[in-house]
Protein backbone atom coordinates (compact mmCIF):
# COMPACT_ATOMS: atom_id res chain seq x y z
CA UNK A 1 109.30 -56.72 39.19
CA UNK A 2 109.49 -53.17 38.42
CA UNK A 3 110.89 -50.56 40.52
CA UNK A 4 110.40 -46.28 40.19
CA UNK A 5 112.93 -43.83 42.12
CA UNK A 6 111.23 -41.10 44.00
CA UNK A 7 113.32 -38.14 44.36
CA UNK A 8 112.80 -35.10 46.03
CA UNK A 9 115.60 -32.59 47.08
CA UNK A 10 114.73 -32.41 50.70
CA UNK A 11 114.57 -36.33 51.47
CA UNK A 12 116.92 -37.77 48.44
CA UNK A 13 116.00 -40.56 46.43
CA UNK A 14 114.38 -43.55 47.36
CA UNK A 15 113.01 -46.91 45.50
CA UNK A 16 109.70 -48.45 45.43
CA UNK A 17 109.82 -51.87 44.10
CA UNK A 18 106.27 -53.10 42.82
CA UNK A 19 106.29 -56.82 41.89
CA UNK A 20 103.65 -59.79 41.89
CA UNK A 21 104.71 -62.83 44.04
CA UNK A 22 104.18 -66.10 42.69
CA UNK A 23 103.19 -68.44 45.33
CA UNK A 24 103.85 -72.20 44.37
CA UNK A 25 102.98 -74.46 47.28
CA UNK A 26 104.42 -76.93 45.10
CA UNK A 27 103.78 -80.94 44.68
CA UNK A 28 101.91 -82.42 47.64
CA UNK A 29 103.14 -85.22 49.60
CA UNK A 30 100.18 -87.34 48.46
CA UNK A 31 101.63 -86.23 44.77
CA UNK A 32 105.22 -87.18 46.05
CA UNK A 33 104.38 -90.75 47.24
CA UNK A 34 102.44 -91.91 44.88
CA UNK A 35 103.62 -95.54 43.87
CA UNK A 36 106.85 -94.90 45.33
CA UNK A 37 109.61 -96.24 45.60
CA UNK A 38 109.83 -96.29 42.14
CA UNK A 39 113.01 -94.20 41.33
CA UNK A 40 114.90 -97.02 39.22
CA UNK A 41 113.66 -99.16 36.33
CA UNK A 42 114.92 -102.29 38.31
CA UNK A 43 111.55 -100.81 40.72
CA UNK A 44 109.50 -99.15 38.54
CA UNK A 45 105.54 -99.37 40.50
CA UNK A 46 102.78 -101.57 38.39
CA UNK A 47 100.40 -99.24 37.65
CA UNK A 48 97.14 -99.90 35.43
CA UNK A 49 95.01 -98.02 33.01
CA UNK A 50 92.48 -97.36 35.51
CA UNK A 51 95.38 -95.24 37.89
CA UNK A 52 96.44 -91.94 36.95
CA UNK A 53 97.99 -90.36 39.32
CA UNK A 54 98.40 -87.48 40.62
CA UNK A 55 102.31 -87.93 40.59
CA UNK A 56 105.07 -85.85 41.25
CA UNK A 57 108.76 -85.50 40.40
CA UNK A 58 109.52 -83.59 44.12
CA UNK A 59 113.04 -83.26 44.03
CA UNK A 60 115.13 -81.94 41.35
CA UNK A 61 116.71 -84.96 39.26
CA UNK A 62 114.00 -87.48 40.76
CA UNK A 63 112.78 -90.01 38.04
CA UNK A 64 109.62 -92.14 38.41
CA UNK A 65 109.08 -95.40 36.60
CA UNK A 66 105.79 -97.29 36.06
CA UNK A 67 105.71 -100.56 34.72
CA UNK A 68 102.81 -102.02 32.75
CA UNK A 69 101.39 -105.35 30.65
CA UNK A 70 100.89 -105.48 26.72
CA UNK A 71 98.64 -108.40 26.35
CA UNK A 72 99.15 -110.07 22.72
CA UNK A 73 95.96 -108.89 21.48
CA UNK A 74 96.14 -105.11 22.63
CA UNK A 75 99.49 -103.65 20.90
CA UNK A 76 98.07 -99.91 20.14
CA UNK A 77 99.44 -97.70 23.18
CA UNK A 78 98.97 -94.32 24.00
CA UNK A 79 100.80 -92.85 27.21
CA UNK A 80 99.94 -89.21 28.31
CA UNK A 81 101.62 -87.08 31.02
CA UNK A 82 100.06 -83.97 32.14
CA UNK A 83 101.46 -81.60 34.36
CA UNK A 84 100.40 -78.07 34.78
CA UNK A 85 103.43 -75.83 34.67
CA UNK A 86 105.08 -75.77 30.95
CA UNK A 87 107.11 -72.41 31.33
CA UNK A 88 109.96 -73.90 33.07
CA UNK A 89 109.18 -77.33 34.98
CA UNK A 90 108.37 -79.22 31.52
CA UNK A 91 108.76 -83.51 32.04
CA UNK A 92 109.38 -85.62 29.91
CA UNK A 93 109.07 -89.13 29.18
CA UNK A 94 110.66 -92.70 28.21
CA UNK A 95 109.78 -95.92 27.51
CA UNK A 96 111.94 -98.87 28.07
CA UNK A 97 111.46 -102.59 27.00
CA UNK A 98 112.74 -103.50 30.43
CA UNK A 99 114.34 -107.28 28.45
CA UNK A 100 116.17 -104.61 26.55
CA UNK A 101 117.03 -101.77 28.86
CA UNK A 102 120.00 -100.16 27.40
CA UNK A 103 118.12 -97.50 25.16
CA UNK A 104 114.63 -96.32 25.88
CA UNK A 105 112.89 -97.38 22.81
CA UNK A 106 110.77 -94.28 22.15
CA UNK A 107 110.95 -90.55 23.77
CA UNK A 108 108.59 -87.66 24.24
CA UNK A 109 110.62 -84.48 24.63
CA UNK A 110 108.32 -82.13 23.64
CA UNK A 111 107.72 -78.41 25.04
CA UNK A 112 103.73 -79.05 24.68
CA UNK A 113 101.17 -80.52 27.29
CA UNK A 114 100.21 -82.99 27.70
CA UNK A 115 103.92 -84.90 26.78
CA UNK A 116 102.18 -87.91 24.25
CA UNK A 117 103.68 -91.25 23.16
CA UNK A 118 101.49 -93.22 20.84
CA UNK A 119 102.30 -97.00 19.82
CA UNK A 120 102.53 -97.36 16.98
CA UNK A 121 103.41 -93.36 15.57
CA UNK A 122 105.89 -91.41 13.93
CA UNK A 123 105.85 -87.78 15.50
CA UNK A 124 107.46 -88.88 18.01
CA UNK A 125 108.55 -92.26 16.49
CA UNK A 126 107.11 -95.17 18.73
CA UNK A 127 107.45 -99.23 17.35
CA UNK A 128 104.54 -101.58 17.42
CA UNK A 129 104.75 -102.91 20.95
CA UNK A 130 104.85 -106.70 21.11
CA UNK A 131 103.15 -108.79 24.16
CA UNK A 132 104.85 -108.33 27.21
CA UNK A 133 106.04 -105.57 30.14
CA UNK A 134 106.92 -102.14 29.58
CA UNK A 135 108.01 -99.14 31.49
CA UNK A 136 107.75 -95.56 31.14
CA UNK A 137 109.97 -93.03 32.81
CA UNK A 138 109.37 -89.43 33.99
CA UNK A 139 111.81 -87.19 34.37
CA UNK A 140 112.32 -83.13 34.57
CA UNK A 141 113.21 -81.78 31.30
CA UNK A 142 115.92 -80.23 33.41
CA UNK A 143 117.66 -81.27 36.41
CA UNK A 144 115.99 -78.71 38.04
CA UNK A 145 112.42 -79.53 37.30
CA UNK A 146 109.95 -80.68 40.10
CA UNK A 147 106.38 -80.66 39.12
CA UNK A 148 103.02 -82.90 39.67
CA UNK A 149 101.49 -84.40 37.05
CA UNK A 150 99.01 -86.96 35.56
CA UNK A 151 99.78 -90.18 33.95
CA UNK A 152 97.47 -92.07 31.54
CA UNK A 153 97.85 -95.63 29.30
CA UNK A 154 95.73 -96.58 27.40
CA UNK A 155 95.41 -99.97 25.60
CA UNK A 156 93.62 -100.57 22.63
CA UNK A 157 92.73 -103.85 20.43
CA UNK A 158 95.30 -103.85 17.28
């Protein structure tokens, strides 16, 4: 926003503010209840890699959880989550072995888009993935953060 004083001896001084206005309708309730309720990991929403969203994360602090399969003879992962706004509603991501839930066992807390987990990798650091269930998280990098976004597994042969 910028603002100029116009003076003149007869009137005195007033300001004229000039400023764009952002106008963010935000996520849409189609974006807000997709797969939900699936705020916990104890409820994360099966979803497959044919589904992708969109999702949201509509209320500041909200967390989403998906859960899906690793058959035995697919262990190379790749999650993506895309969201449009990076400035200042970046998400993030976790995934959990849901038999082992006390520490997510990889992260992407990146300030890039799309946020990228890949299963087996190093940058971020990601294990091979054994058979079984698994469950990523989204989550505002931020409490603050509400945004919509894309999700996307995919599931390769080892």
């Amino acid at each position: 926003m910028a603002g100029v004083a116009l003076c003149t001896t007869a009137s005195g001084c007033s300001i004229v503010l000039d400023w764009e206005q952002r106008i963010d309708a935000g996520p849409t309730p189609e974006a807000c209840a997709f797969k939900e309720p699936n705020d916990t990991i104890d409820t994360a929403s099966t979803i497959s890699t044919a589904e992708m969203g969109p999702g949201a994360i509509c209320t500041p602090g909200e967390l989403d959880f998906y859960r899906f399969p690793v058959p035995a003879d697919m262990q190379n992962v790749a999650i993506s989550v895309s969201f449009s706004d990076t400035t200042i509603n970046d998400l993030d991501m976790n995934l959990w072995d849901p038999a082992a839930p006390a520490n997510p066992i990889a992260r992407g807390v990146s300030f890039i888009q799309p946020e990228l987990l890949t299963c087996p990798g190093n940058a971020p650091f990601c294990p091979q993935l054994i058979a079984g269930d698994y469950v990523v998280e989204v989550f505002g990098a931020n409490p603050q953060v509400t945004n919509t976004y894309n999700i996307s597994i995919t599931i390769v042969p080892q």
